[in-house]
Protein backbone atom coordinates (compact mmCIF):
# COMPACT_ATOMS: atom_id res chain seq x y z
CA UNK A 1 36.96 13.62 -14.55
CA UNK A 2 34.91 13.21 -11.30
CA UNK A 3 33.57 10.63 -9.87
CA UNK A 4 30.13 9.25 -10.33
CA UNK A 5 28.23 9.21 -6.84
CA UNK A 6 26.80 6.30 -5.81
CA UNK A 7 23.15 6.76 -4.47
CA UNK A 8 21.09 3.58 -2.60
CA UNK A 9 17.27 3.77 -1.16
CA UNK A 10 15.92 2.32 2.33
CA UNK A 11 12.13 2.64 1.75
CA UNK A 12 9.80 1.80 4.63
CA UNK A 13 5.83 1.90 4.77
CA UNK A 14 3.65 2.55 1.92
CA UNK A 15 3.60 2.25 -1.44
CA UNK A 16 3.33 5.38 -1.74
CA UNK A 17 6.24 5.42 -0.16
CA UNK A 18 8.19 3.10 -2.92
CA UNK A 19 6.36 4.72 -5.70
CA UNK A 20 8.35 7.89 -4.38
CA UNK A 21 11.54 6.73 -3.37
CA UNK A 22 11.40 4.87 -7.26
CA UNK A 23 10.57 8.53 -8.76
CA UNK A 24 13.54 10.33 -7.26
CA UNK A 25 16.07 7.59 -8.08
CA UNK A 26 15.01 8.29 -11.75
CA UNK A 27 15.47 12.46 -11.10
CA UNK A 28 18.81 10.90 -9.81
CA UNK A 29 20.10 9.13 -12.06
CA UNK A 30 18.81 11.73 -15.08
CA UNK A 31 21.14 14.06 -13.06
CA UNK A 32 24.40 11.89 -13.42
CA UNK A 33 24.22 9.82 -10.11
CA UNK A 34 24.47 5.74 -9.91
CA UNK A 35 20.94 4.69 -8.36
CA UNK A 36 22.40 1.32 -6.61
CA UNK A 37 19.97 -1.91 -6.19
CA UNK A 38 21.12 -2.13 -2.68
CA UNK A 39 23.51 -0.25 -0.02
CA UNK A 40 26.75 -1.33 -0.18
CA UNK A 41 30.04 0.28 1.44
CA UNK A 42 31.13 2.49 -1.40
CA UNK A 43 27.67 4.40 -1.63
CA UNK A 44 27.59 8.21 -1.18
CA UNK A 45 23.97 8.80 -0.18
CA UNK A 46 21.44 6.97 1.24
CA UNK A 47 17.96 8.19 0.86
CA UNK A 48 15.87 6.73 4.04
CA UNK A 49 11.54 7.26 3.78
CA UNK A 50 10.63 6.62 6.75
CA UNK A 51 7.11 5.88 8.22
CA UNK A 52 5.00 6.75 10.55
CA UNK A 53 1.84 4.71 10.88
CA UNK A 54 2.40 3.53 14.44
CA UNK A 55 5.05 4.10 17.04
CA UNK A 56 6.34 0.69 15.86
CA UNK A 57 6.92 2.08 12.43
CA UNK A 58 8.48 5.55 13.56
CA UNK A 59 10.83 3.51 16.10
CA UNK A 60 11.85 0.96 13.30
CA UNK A 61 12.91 4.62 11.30
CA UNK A 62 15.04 5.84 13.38
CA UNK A 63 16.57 2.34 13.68
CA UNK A 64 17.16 2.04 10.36
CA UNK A 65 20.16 4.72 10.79
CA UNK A 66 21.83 2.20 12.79
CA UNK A 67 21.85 -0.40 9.51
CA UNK A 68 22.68 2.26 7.45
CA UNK A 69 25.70 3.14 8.86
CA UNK A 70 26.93 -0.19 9.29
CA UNK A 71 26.64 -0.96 5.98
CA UNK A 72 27.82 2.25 4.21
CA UNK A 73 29.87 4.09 7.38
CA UNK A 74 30.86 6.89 5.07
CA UNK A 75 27.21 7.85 3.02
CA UNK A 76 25.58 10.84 3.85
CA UNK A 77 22.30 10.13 4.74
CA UNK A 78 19.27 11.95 3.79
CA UNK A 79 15.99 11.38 5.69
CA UNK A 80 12.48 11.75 4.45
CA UNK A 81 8.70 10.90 4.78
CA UNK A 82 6.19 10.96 7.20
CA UNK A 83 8.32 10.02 10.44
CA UNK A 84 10.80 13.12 9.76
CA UNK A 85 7.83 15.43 8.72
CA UNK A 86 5.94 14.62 12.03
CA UNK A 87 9.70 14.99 14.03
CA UNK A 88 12.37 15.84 12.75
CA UNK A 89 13.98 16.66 16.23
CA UNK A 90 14.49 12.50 16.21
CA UNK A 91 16.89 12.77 13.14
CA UNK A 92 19.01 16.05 13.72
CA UNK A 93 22.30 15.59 14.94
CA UNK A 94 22.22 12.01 14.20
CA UNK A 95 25.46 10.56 12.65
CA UNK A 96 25.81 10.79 9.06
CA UNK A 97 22.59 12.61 8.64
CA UNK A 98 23.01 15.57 6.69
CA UNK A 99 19.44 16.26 4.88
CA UNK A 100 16.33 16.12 6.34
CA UNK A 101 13.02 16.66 4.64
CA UNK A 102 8.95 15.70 4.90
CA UNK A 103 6.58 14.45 3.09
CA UNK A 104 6.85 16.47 0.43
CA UNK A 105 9.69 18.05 -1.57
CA UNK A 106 11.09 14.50 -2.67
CA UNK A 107 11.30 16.05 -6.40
CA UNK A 108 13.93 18.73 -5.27
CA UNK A 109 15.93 15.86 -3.80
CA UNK A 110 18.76 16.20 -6.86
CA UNK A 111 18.95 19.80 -5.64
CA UNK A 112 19.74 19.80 -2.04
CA UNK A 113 21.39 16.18 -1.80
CA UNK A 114 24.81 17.86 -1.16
CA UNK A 115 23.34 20.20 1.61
CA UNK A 116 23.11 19.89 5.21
CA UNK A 117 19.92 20.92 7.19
CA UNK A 118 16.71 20.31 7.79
CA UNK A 119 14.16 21.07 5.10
CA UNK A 120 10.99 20.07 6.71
CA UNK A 121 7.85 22.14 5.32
CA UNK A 122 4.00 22.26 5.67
CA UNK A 123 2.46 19.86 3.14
CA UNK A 124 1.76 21.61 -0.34
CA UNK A 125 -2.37 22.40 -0.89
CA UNK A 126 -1.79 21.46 -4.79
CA UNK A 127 -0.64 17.99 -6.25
CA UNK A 128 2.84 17.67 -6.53
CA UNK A 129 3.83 16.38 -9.67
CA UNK A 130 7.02 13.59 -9.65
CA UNK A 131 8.68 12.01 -12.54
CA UNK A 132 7.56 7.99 -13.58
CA UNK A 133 9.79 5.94 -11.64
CA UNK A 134 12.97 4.52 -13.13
CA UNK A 135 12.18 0.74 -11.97
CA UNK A 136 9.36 -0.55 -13.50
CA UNK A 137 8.48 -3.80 -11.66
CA UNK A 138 6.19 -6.66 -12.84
CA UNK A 139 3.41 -4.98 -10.87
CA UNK A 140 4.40 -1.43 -11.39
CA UNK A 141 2.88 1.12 -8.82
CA UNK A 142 1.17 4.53 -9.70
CA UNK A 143 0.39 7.29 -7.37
CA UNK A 144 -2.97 8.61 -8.23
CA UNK A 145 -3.75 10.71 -5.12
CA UNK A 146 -1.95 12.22 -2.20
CA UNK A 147 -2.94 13.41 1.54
CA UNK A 148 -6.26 12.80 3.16
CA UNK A 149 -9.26 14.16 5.24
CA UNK A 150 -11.24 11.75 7.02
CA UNK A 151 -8.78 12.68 10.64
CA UNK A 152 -9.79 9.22 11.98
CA UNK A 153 -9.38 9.90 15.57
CA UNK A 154 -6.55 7.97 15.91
CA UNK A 155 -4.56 8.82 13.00
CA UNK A 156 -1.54 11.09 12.47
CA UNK A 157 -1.20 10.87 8.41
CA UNK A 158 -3.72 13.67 7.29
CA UNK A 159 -1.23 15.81 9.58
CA UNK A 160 1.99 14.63 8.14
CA UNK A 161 1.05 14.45 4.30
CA UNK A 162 -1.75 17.12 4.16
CA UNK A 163 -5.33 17.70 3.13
CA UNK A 164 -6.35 15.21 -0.34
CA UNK A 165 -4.84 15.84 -3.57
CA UNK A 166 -5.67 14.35 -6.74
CA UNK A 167 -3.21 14.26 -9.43
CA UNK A 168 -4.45 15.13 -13.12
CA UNK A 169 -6.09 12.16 -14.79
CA UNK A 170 -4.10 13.22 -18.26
CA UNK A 171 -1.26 12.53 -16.08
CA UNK A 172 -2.26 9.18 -14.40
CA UNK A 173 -3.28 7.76 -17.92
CA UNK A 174 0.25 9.11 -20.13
CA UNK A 175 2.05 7.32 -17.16
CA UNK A 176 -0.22 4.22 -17.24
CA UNK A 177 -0.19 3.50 -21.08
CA UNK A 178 3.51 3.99 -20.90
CA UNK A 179 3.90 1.56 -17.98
CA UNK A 180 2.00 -1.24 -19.96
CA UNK A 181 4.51 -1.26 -22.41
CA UNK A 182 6.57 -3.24 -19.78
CA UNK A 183 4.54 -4.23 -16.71
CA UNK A 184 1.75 -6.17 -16.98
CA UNK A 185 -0.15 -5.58 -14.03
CA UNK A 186 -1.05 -1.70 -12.76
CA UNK A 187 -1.93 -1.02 -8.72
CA UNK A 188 -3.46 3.00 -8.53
CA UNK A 189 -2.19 3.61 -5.01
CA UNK A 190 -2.25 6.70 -2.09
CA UNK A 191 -3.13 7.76 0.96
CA UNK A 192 -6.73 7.72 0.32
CA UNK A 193 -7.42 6.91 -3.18
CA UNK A 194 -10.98 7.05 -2.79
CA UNK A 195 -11.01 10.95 -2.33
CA UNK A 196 -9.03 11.08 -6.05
CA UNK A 197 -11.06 13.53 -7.82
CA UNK A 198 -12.98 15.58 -5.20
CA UNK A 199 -10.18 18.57 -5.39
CA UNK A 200 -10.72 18.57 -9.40
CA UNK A 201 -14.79 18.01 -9.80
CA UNK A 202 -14.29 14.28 -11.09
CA UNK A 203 -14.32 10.99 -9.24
CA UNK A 204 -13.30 7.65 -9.29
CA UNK A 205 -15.88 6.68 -12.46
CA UNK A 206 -13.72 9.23 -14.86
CA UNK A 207 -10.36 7.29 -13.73
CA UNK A 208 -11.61 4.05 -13.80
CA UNK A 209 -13.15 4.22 -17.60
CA UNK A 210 -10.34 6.20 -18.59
CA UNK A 211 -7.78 3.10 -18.01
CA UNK A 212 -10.64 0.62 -19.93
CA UNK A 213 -7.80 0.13 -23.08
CA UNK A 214 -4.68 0.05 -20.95
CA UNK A 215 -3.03 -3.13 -21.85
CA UNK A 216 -2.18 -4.03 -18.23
CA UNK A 217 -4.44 -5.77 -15.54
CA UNK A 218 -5.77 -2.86 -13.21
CA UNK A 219 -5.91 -2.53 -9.37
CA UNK A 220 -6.44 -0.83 -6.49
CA UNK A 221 -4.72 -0.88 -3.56
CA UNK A 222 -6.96 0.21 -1.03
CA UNK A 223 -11.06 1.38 -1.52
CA UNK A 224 -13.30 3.34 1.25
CA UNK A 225 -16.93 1.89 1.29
CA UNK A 226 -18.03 4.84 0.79
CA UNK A 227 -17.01 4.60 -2.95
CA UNK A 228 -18.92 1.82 -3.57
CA UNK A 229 -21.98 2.42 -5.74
CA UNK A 230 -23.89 1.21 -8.09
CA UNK A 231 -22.89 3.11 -10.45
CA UNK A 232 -18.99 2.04 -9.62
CA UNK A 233 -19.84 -1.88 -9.79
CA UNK A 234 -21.16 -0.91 -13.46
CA UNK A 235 -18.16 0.85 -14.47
CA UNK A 236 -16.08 -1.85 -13.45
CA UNK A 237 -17.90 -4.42 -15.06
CA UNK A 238 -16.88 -2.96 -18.12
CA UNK A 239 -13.31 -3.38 -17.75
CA UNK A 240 -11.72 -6.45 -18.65
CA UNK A 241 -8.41 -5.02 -17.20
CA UNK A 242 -9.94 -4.59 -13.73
CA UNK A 243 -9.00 -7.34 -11.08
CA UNK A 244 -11.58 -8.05 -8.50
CA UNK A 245 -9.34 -8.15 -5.44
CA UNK A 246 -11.47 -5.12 -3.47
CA UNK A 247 -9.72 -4.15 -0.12
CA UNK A 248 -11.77 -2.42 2.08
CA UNK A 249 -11.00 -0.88 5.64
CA UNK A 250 -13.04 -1.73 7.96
CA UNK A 251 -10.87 -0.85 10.88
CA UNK A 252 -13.69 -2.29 13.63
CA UNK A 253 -17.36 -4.23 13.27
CA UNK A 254 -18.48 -2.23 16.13
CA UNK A 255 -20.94 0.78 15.89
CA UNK A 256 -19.85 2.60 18.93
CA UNK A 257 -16.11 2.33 18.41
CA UNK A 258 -16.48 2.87 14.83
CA UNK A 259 -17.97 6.29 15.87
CA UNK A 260 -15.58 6.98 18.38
CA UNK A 261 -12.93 5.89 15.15
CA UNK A 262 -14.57 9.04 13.46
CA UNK A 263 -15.42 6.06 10.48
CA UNK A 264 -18.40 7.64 9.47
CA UNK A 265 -20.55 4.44 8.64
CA UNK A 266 -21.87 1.60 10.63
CA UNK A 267 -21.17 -1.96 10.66
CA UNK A 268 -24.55 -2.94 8.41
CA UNK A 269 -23.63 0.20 5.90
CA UNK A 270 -20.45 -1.61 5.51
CA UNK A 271 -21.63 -5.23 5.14
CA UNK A 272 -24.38 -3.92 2.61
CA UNK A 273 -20.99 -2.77 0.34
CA UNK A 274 -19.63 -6.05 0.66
CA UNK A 275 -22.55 -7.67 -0.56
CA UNK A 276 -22.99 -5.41 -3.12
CA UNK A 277 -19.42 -6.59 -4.77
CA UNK A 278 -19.93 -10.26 -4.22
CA UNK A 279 -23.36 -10.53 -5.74
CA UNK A 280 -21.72 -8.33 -8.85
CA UNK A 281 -18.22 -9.91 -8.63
CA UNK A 282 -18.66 -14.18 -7.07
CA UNK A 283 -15.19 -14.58 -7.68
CA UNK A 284 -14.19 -11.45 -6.03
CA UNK A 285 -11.90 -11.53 -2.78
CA UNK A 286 -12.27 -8.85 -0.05
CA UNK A 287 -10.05 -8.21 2.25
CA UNK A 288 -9.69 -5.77 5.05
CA UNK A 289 -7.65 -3.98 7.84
CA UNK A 290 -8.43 -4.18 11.27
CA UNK A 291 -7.72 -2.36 14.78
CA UNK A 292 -7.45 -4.23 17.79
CA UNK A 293 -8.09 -3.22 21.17
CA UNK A 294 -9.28 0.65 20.22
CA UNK A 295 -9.21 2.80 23.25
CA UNK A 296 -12.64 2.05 25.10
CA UNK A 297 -13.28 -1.49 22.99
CA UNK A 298 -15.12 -3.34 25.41
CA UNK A 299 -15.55 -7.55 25.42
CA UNK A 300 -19.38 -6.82 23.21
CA UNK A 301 -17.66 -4.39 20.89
CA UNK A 302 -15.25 -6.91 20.07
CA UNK A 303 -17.76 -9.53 20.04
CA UNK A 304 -19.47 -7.58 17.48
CA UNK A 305 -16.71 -6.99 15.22
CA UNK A 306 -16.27 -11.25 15.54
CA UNK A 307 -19.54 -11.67 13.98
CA UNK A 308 -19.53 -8.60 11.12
CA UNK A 309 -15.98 -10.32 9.98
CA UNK A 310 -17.93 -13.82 9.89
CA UNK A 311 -20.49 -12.27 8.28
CA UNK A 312 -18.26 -10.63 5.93
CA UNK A 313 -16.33 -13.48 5.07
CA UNK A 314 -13.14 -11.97 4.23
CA UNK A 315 -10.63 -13.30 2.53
CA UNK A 316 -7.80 -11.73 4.61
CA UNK A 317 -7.69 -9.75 7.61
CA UNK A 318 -4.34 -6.94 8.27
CA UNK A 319 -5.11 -7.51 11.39
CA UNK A 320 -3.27 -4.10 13.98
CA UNK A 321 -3.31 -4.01 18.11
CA UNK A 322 -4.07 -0.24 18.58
CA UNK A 323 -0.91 2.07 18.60
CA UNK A 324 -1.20 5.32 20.86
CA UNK A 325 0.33 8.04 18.79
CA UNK A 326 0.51 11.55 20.52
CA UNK A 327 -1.54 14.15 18.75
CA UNK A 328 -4.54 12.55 17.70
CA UNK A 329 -7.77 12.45 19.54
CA UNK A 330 -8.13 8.72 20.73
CA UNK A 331 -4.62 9.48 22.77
CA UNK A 332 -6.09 11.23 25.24
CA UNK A 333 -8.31 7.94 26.40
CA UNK A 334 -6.59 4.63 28.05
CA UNK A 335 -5.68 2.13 26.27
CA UNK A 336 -7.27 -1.35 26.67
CA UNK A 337 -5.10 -3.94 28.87
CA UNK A 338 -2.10 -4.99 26.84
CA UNK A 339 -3.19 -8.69 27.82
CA UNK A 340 -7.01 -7.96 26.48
CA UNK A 341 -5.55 -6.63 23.49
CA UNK A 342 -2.96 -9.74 23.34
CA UNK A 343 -5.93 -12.49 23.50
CA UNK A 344 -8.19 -10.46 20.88
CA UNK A 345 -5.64 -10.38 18.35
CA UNK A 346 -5.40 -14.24 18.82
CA UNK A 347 -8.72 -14.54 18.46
CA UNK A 348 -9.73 -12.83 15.54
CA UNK A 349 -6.29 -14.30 13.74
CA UNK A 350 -7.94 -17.64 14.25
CA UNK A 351 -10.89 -16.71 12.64
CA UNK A 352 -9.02 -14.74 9.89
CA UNK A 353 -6.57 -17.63 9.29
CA UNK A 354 -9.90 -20.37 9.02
CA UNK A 355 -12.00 -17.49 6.30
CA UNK A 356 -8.59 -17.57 4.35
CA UNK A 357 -8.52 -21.21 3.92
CA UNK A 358 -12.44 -21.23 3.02
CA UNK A 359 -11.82 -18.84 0.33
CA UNK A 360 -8.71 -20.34 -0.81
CA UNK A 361 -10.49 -23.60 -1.12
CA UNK A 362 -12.95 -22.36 -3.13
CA UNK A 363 -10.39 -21.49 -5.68
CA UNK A 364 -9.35 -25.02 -6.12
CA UNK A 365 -10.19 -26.62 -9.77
CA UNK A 366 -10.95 -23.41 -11.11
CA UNK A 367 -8.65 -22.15 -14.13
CA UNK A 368 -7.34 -18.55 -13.45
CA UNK A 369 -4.89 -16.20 -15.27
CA UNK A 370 -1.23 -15.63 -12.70
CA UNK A 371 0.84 -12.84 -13.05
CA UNK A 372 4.09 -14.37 -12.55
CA UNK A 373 6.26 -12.37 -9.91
CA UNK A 374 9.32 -13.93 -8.82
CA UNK A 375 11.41 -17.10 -8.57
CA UNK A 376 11.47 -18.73 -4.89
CA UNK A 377 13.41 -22.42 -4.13
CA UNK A 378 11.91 -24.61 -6.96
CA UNK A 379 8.70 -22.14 -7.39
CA UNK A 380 7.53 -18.95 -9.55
CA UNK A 381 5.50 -17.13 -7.19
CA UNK A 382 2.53 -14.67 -8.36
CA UNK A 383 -1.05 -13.63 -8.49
CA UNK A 384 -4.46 -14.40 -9.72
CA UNK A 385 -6.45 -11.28 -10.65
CA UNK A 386 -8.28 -11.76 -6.84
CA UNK A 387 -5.06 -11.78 -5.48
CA UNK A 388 -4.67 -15.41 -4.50
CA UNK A 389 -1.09 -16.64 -4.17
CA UNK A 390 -0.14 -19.03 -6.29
CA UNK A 391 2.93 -21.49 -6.58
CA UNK A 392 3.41 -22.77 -10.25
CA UNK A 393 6.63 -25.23 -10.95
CA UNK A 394 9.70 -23.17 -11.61
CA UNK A 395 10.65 -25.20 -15.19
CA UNK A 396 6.99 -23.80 -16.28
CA UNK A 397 7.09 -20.34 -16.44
CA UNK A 398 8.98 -17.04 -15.95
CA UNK A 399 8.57 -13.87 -14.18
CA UNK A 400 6.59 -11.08 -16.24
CA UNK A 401 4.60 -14.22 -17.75
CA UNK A 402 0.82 -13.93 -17.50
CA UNK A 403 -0.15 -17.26 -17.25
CA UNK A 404 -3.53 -18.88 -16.99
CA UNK A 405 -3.27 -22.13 -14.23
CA UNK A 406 -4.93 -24.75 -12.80
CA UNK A 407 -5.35 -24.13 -9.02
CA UNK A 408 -4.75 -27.65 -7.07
CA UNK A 409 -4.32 -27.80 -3.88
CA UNK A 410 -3.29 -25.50 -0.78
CA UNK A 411 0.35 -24.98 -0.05
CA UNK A 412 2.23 -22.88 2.53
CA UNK A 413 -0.03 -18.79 2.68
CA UNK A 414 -1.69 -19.56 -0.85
CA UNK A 415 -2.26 -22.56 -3.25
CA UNK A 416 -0.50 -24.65 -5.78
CA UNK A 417 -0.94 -24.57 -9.33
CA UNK A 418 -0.45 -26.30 -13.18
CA UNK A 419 0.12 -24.16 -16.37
CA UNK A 420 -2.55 -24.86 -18.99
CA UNK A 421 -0.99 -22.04 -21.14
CA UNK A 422 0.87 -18.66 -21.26
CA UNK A 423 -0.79 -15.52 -22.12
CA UNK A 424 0.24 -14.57 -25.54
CA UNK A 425 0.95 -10.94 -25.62
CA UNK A 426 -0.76 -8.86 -27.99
């Protein structure tokens, strides 16, 4: 009889990324292979998807080969995602790797996992559809939309994963019912998720009241402000599912660099969206990414992105010094003085860290339902639906409990908390 092989997953970046690498390990395992939790020395394969966000992320890839090999010196490793798609030159020849794909192609995976080359090809014009992911995690991911358009000026992904693609809402919503059978909390996630729909003449209103009855808090992971309408707040109201944790990029409170960013709004359009959301939602949180240091950011650009985030009042900042990557347009300016860049980003993390603890204390006393995520020392560790972190008492709950809880008091990057009951389930 042969031998079971033993497969194991390195997945950096996204969660698109995870919901991926968590699809093909269920193709894998459907197909006779042992999906592993972790790499250990007897594993066959190793699947690596690698990112490419920032020259950070693409050199932290390529590292990862070195880990790899330590730690299963005899796997064949097969390399995939956005680094390897934009170049896969930095992979070939590289010791143990014997497969090399993209960004797309992950479902044919079980077919070439035994073969050696390079398999890199143009992103696909139509969704690619993947199998529901064999792990199903207390918050369970589902990829709703792939690729993008905008070509920010100083971003690489629309070339490595392609133009937008929506995937079929009868798709997103068999996968979503089937999901709350186990997880109790839903994130829609992709590259863009705000373009779902425009490929297939819907929009984010049909997916949204389509997922009203699923039995499973919704989220999003990421929103453009240019979703946010009237007509969205109302649809959203109506769902007693929906949590009101609304991240929006920003990416700069400047006009001018937002228009060299290729953003497409200005600083008041995007403030105006904000608003919008906290006068529907009071209890909502807002948070936000952030560049640092853009190519041609001058001391009253970032001055002016200091006082939209004050106004703003976010309730965390991802806060990014600007990362050259060759290709895109803002590459061929220079880059702001590394020590500039170094004091704004300490800057603006003060000011992030002091609009965290205002929102977090205004969360203290109230009574709010925790998904329940994960033992740590004495604590369960989880979520309110606006995504504050909460530390409950270890003896008082377990993870996959929804829980409602008493918030008390700050502790550590979130607050601590009391159980005043678990969430029945239905």
């Amino acid at each position: 009889m042969n031998k079971q092989k033993k497969v194991a997953f390195l997945t950096l970046g996204c969660k698109v990324n995870q919901f991926e690498a968590d699809s093909v390990a269920k193709q894998l395992e459907e197909n006779g292979f042992i999906v592993e939790n972790e790499i250990t020395s007897d594993c066959d394969f190793v699947i690596l998807s690698t990112c490419a966000v920032t020259n950070e992320a693409e050199r932290k890839s390529r590292q990862m080969l070195s880990k790899i090999n330590k730690l299963a010196p005899n796997a064949r490793i097969i390399v995939c995602g956005c680094a390897s798609q934009h170049q896969a030159k930095n992979f070939e020849g590289k010791k143990n790797v014997s497969v090399i794909i993209g960004t797309s192609s992950k479902h044919l995976l079980p077919l070439i996992l035994e073969e050696s080359g390079a398999f890199v090809v143009e992103p696909p014009l139509d969704w690619e559809e993947m199998s529901a992911p064999l792990k199903h995690r207390t918050r369970a991911y589902v990829k709703v939309q792939d690729g993008c358009n905008n070509f920010c000026s100083y971003c690489l992904i629309p070339y490595v994963r392609g133009r937008s693609r929506s995937r079929p809402l009868e798709s997103i919503i068999v996968e979503c019912f089937n999901i709350a059978k186990h997880s109790k909390e839903i994130v829609l996630t992709g590259i863009n998720i705000s373009a779902w729909g425009q490929d297939i003449n819907r929009d984010m209103i049909d997916l949204l009241s389509s997922l009203t009855t699923i039995n499973a808090r919704i989220r999003i992971s990421s929103m453009e402000m240019n979703i946010i309408t009237p007509q969205l707040i109302e649809t959203i109201k109506k769902m007693p599912n929906f949590c009101h944790h609304f991240h929006l990029s920003m990416q700069s409170g400047c006009d001018k660099v937002l228009k060299d960013m290729n953003r497409h709004y200005t600083s008041a359009e995007f403030l105006e969206k904000v608003k919008m959301l906290k006068d529907a939602f009071p209890d909502c949180n807002i948070t936000t990414d952030l560049i640092v240091g853009f190519p041609g950011e001058t001391d009253e650009d970032f001055k002016q992105t200091i006082d939209t985030i004050k106004r703003a009042k976010f309730g965390y900042i991802h806060i990014f010094p600007y990362s050259r990557r060759a290709g895109t347009v803002a590459s061929r300016k220079p880059n702001v003085d590394a020590n500039v860049v170094k004091e704004r980003v300490m800057k603006v993390t003060k000011l992030r860290d002091e609009l965290e603890k205002e929102f977090l204390e205004k969360q203290l006393g109230t009574v709010q339902e925790m998904l329940c995520e994960q033992e740590k020392d004495e604590y369960i560790v989880g979520h309110t639906r606006n995504f504050t972190k909460v530390y409950l008492p270890k003896k008082q709950a377990e993870p996959n409990d929804l829980a409602y809880v008493r918030i008390d008091e700050l502790y550590l990057d979130g607050v601590k908390g009391s159980l005043v009951e678990i969430v029945k389930d239905d």
